[in-house]
Structure formats: C-alpha cells, structure tokens
C-alpha atoms as a PDB file:
ATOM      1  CA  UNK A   1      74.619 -30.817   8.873  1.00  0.00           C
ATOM      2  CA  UNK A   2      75.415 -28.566   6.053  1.00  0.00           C
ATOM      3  CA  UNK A   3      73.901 -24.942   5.233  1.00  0.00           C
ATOM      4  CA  UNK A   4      74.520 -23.160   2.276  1.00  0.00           C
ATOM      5  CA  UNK A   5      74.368 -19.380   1.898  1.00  0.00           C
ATOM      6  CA  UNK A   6      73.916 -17.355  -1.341  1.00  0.00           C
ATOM      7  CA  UNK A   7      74.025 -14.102  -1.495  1.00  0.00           C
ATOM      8  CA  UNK A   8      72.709 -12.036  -4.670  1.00  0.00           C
ATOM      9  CA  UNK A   9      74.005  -8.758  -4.237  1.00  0.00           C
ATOM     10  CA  UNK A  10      76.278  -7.298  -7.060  1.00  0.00           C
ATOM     11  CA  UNK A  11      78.158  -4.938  -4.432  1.00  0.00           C
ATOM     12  CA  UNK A  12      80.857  -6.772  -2.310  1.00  0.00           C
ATOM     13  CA  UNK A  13      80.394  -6.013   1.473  1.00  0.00           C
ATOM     14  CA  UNK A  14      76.910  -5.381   0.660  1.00  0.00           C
ATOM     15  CA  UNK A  15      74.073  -5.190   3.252  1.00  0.00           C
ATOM     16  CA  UNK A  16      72.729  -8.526   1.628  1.00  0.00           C
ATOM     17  CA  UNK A  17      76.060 -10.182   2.597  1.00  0.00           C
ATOM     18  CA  UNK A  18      76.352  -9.289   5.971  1.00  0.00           C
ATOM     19  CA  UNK A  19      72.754 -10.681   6.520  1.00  0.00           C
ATOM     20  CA  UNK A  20      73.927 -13.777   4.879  1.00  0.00           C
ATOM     21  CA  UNK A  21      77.082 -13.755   6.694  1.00  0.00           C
ATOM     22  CA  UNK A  22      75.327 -13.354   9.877  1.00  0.00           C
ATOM     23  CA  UNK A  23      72.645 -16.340   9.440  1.00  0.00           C
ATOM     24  CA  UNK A  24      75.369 -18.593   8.657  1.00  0.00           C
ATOM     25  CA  UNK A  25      77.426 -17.660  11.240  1.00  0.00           C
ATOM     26  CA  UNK A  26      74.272 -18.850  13.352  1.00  0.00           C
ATOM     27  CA  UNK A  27      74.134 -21.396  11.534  1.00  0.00           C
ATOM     28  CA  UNK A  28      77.972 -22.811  12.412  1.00  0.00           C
ATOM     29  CA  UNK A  29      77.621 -21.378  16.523  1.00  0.00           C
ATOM     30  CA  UNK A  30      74.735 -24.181  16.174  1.00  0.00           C
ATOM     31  CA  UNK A  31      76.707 -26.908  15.349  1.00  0.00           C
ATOM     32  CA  UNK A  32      76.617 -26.481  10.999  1.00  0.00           C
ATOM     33  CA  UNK A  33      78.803 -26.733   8.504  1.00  0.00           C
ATOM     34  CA  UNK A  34      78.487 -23.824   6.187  1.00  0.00           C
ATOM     35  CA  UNK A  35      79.464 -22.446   3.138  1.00  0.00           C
ATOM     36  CA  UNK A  36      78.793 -19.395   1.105  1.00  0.00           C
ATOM     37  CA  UNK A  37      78.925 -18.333  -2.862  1.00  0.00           C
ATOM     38  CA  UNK A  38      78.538 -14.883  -3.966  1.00  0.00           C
ATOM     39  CA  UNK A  39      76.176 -15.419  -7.262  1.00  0.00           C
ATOM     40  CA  UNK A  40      77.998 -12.351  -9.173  1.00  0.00           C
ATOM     41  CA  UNK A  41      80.929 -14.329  -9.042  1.00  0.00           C
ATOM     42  CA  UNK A  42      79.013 -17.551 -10.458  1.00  0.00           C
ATOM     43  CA  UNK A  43      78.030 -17.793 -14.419  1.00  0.00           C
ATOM     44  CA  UNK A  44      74.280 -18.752 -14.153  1.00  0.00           C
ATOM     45  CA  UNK A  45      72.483 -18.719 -17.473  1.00  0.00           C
ATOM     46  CA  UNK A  46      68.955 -18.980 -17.704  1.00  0.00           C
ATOM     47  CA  UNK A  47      66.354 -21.606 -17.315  1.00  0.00           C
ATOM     48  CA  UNK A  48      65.714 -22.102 -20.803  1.00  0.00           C
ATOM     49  CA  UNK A  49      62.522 -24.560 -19.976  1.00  0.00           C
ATOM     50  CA  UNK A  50      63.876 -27.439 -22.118  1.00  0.00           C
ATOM     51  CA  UNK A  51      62.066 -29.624 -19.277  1.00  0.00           C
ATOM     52  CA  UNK A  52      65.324 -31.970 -19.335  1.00  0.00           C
ATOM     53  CA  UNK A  53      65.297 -31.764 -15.644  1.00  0.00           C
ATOM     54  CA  UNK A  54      61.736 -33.149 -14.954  1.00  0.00           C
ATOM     55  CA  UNK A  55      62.729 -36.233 -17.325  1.00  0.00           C
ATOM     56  CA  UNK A  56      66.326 -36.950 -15.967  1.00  0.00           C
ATOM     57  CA  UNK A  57      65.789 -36.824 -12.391  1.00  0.00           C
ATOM     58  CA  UNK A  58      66.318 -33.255 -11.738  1.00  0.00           C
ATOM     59  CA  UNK A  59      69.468 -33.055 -13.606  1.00  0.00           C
ATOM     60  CA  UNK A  60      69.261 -29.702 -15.317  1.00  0.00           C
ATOM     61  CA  UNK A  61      70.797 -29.815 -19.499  1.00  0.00           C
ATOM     62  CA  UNK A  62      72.401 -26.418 -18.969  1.00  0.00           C
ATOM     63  CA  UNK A  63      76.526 -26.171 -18.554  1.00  0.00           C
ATOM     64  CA  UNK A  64      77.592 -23.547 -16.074  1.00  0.00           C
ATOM     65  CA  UNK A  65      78.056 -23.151 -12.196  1.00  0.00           C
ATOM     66  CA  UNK A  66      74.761 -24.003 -11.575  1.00  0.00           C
ATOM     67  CA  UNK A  67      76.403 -27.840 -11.725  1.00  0.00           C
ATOM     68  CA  UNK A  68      78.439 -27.098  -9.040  1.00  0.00           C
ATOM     69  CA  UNK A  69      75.669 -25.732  -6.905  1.00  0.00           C
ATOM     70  CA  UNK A  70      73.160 -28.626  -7.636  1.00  0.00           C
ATOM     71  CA  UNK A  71      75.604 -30.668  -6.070  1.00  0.00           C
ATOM     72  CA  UNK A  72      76.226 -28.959  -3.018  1.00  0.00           C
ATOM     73  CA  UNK A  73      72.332 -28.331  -2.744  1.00  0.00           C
ATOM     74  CA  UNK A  74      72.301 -32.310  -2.716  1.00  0.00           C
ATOM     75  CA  UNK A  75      74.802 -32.885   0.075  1.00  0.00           C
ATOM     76  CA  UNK A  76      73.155 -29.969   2.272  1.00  0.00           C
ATOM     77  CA  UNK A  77      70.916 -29.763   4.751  1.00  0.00           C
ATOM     78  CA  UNK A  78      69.397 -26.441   4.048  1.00  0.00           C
ATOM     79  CA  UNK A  79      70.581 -23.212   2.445  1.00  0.00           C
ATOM     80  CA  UNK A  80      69.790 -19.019   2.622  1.00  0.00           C
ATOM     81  CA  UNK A  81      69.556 -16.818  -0.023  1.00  0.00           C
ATOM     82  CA  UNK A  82      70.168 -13.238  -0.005  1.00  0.00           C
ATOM     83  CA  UNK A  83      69.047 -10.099  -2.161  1.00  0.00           C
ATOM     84  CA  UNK A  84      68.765  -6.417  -2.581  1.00  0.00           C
ATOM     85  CA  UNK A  85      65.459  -5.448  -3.380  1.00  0.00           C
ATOM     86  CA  UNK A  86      65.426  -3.512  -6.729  1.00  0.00           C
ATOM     87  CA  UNK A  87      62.487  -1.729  -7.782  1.00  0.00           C
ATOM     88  CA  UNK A  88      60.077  -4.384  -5.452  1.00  0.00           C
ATOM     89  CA  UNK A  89      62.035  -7.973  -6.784  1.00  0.00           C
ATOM     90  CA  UNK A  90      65.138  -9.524  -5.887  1.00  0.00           C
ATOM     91  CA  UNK A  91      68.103  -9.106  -7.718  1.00  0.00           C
ATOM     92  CA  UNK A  92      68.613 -10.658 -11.702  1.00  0.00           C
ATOM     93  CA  UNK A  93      71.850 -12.465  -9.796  1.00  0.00           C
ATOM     94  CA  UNK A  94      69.185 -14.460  -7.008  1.00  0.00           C
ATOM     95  CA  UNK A  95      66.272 -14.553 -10.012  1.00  0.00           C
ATOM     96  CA  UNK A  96      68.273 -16.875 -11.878  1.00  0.00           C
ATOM     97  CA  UNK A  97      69.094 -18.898  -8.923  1.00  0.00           C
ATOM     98  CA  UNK A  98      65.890 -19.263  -8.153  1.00  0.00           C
ATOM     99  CA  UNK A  99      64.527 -20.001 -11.302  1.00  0.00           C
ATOM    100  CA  UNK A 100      67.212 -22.533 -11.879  1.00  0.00           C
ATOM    101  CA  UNK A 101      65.784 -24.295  -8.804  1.00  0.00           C
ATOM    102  CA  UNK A 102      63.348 -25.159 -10.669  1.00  0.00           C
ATOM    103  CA  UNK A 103      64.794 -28.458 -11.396  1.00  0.00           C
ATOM    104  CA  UNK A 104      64.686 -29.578  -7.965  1.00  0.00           C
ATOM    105  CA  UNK A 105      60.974 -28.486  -7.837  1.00  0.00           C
ATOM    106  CA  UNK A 106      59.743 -32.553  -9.409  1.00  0.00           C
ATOM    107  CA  UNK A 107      57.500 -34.182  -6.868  1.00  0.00           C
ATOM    108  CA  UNK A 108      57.268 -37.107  -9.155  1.00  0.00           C
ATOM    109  CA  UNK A 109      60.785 -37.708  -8.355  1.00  0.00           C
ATOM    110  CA  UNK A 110      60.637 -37.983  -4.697  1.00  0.00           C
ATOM    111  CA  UNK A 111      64.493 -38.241  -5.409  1.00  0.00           C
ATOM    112  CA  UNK A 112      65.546 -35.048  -2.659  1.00  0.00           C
ATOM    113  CA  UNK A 113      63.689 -34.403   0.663  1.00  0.00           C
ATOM    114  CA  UNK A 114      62.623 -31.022   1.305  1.00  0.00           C
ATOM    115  CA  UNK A 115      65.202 -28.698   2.569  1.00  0.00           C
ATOM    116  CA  UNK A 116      65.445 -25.891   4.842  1.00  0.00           C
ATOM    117  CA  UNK A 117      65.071 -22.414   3.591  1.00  0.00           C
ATOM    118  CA  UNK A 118      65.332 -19.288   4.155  1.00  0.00           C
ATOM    119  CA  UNK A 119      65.642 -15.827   2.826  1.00  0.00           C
ATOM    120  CA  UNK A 120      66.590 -12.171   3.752  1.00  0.00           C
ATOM    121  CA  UNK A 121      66.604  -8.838   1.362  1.00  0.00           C
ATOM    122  CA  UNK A 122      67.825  -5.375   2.070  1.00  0.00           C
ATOM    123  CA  UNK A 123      65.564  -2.798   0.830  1.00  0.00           C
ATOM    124  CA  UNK A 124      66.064   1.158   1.135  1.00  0.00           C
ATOM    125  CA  UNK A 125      62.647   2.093   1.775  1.00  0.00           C
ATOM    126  CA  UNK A 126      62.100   2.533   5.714  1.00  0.00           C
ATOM    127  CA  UNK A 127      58.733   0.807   5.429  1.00  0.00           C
ATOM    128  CA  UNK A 128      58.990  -2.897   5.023  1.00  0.00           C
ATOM    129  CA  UNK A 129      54.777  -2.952   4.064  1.00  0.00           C
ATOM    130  CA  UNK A 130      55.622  -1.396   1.035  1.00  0.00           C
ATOM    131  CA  UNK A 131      56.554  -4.691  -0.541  1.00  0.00           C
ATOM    132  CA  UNK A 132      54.798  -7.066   1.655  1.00  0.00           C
ATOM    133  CA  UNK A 133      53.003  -8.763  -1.650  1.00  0.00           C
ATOM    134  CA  UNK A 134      56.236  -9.703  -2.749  1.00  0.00           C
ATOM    135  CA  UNK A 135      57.470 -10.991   0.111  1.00  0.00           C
ATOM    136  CA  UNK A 136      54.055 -13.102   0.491  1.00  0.00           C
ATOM    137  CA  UNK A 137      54.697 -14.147  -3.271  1.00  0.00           C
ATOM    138  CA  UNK A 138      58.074 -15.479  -2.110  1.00  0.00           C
ATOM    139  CA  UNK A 139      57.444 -17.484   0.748  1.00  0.00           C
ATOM    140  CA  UNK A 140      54.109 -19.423  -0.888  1.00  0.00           C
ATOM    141  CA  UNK A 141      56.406 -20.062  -3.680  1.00  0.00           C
ATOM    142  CA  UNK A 142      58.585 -21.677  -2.111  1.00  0.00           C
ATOM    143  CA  UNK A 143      56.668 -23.093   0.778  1.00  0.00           C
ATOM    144  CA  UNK A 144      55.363 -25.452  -2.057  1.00  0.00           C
ATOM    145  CA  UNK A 145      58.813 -26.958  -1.924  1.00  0.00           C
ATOM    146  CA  UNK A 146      61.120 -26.181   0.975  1.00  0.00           C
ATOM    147  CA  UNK A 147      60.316 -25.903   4.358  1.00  0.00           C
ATOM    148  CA  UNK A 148      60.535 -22.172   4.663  1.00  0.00           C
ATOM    149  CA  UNK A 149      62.079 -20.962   7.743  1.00  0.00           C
ATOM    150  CA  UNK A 150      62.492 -17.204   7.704  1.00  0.00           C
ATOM    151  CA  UNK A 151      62.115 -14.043   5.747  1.00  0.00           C
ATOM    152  CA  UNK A 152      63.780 -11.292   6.840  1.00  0.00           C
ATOM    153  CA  UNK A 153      63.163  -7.681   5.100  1.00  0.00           C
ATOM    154  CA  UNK A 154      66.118  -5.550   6.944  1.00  0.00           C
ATOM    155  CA  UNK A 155      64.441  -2.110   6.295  1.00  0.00           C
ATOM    156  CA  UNK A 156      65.689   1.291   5.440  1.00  0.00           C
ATOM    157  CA  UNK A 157      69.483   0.447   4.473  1.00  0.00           C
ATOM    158  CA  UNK A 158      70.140   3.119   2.292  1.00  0.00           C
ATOM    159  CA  UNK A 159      73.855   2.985   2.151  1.00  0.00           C
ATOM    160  CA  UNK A 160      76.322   0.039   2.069  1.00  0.00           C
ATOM    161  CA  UNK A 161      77.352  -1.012   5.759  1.00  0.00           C
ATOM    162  CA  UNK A 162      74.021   0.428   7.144  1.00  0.00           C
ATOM    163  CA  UNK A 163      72.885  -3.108   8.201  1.00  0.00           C
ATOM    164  CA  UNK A 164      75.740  -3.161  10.709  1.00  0.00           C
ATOM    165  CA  UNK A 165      74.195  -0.361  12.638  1.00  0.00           C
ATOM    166  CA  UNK A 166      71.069  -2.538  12.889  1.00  0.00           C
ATOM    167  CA  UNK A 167      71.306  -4.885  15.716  1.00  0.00           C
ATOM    168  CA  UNK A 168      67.710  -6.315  15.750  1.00  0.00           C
ATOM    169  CA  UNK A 169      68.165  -7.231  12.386  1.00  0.00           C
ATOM    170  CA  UNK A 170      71.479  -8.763  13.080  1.00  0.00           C
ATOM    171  CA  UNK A 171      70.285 -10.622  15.748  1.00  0.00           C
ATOM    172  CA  UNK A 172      67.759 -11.796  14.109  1.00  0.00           C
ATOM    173  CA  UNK A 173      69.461 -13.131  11.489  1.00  0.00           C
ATOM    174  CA  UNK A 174      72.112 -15.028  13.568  1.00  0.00           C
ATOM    175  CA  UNK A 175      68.562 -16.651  14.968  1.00  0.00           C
ATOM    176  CA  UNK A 176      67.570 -17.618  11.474  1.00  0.00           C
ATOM    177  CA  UNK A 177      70.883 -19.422  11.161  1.00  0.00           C
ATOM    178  CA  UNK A 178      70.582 -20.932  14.636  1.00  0.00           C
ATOM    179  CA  UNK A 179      67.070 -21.857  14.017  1.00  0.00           C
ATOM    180  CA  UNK A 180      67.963 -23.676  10.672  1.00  0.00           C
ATOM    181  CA  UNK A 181      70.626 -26.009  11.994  1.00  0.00           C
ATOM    182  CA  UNK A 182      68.814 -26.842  15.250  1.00  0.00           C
ATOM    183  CA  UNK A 183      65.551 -27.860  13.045  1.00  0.00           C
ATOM    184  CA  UNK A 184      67.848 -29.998  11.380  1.00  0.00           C
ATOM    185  CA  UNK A 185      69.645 -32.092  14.730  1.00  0.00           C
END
C-alpha cells in the first residue's frame, strides 16, 4: 500500500508540512509505503482545458511534473494534500494540483478506482467556522471522486512551527494517516 503526501505550502518547515509529515508518518506506523513532494519545488502549469485528458484515457497533453505525479497517483493507494489557507482558499501551489486532477476526474473511463483522500490546511484565524463553506466546498468536491477520509483545519497557527505546540492536532493527523492505510488492508 502506497500513500502519497503533497504539501502546498511555499515556506519550508511550514505548519502545512508538519501536518503532512505527521499523517504520513501514520500512514507508514500502519504498515504504508509513503512518499512526499513539496509542490513549490514541482513546475505545475495550468489546466489549460484542452479536454485531451477525457479523450486519451486520462492522460493529460501538458509537459511538466505533473507527469511524474500522474504516475505515482496510479501506483498509489491513496494520497494527502496539504495547504495554508490564504485569504479563505488553499494555496495557488495545491490549486493547480488540484485542478490538474482533473484528468483523473473521467467516470467514462472507469480506467482508476477511487482513491483515498485526504486533506489538512493551516489557517491563522483561531476560529476554524470562519471558513467552514470552504471547507464544505472541498470535501463535496472531491467526495464526487475520491473517497474522502479527513479534513483537518489546524486552527490559529499564526507563526511557522506553531503546529508543533498543538498536540490534538498532531494526533489527529497521525490518525488520518493511520486511518488511510488501515482502510486500505
């Protein structure tokens, strides 16, 4: 079993990737493989909605990293991302990820089986309700094509590192990862 984590923070160290960190290391106590990409590090253009990928089995026209990633997406069982939470949305680094996953999203296909998912952000506002539409907006989105697992909103990190004074929400994400690869034996 094989879970991928992504993590779309453009600080390294961030509070995104030590929530990412944490559910794979879950994730791998449960028995997983794992393996991690930091998306500023990756060259992800934009979907540029050519529709190539609903016409050649999900195989998306556009050259970059993303190639690299479509395969591993493939060969895994199930995969995390991560994100800050900038002015209510995820990061532009995890938007085009997730837009790019588009390709995969062809039920006429029927060519990959739905994988496990989940997410976590890192906002600075102490009171997660504040952007509980979004958070709503994600999971149906993606419910329509993954089996969601988790979203976790670690609350009120206002400074890189403060998710490491946070236990609950390290806990919990180490359960996320745990939860993920036993779903998956």
């Amino acid at each position: 079993m094989k879970i991928i984590g992504l993590t779309g923070s453009p600080r390294e160290g961030s509070n995104t990737e030590v929530l990412v960190n944490e559910i794979l290391k879950g994730a791998s106590e449960a028995g997983a493989e794992t393996k991690s990409y930091n998306l500023v590090k990756m060259d992800i253009k934009p979907c540029i909605a050519c529709m190539h990928c609903k016409t050649h089995g999900s195989q998306c026209a556009t050259e970059d990293d993303m190639q690299e990633f479509y395969k591993e997406l493939r060969e895994s069982d199930g995969f995390v991302v991560g994100s800050p939470l900038y002015f209510g949305q995820m990061s532009a680094q995890a938007k085009l990820l997730i837009d790019r996953l588009f390709a995969f999203y062809n039920p006429e296909a029927g060519d990959m089986e739905r994988k496990k998912v989940a997410f976590t952000f890192s906002q600075g506002n102490p009171d997660e309700a504040t952007f509980k539409d979004y958070y709503d907006y994600i999971r149906n989105v993606f419910e329509m094509a993954y089996d969601l697992v988790d979203v976790l909103v670690s609350k009120g990190n206002q400074l890189p590192g403060d998710v490491k004074n946070n236990e609950h929400n390290l806990a919990k994400a180490k359960k996320i990862g745990k939860e993920m690869a036993s779903k998956m034996f």
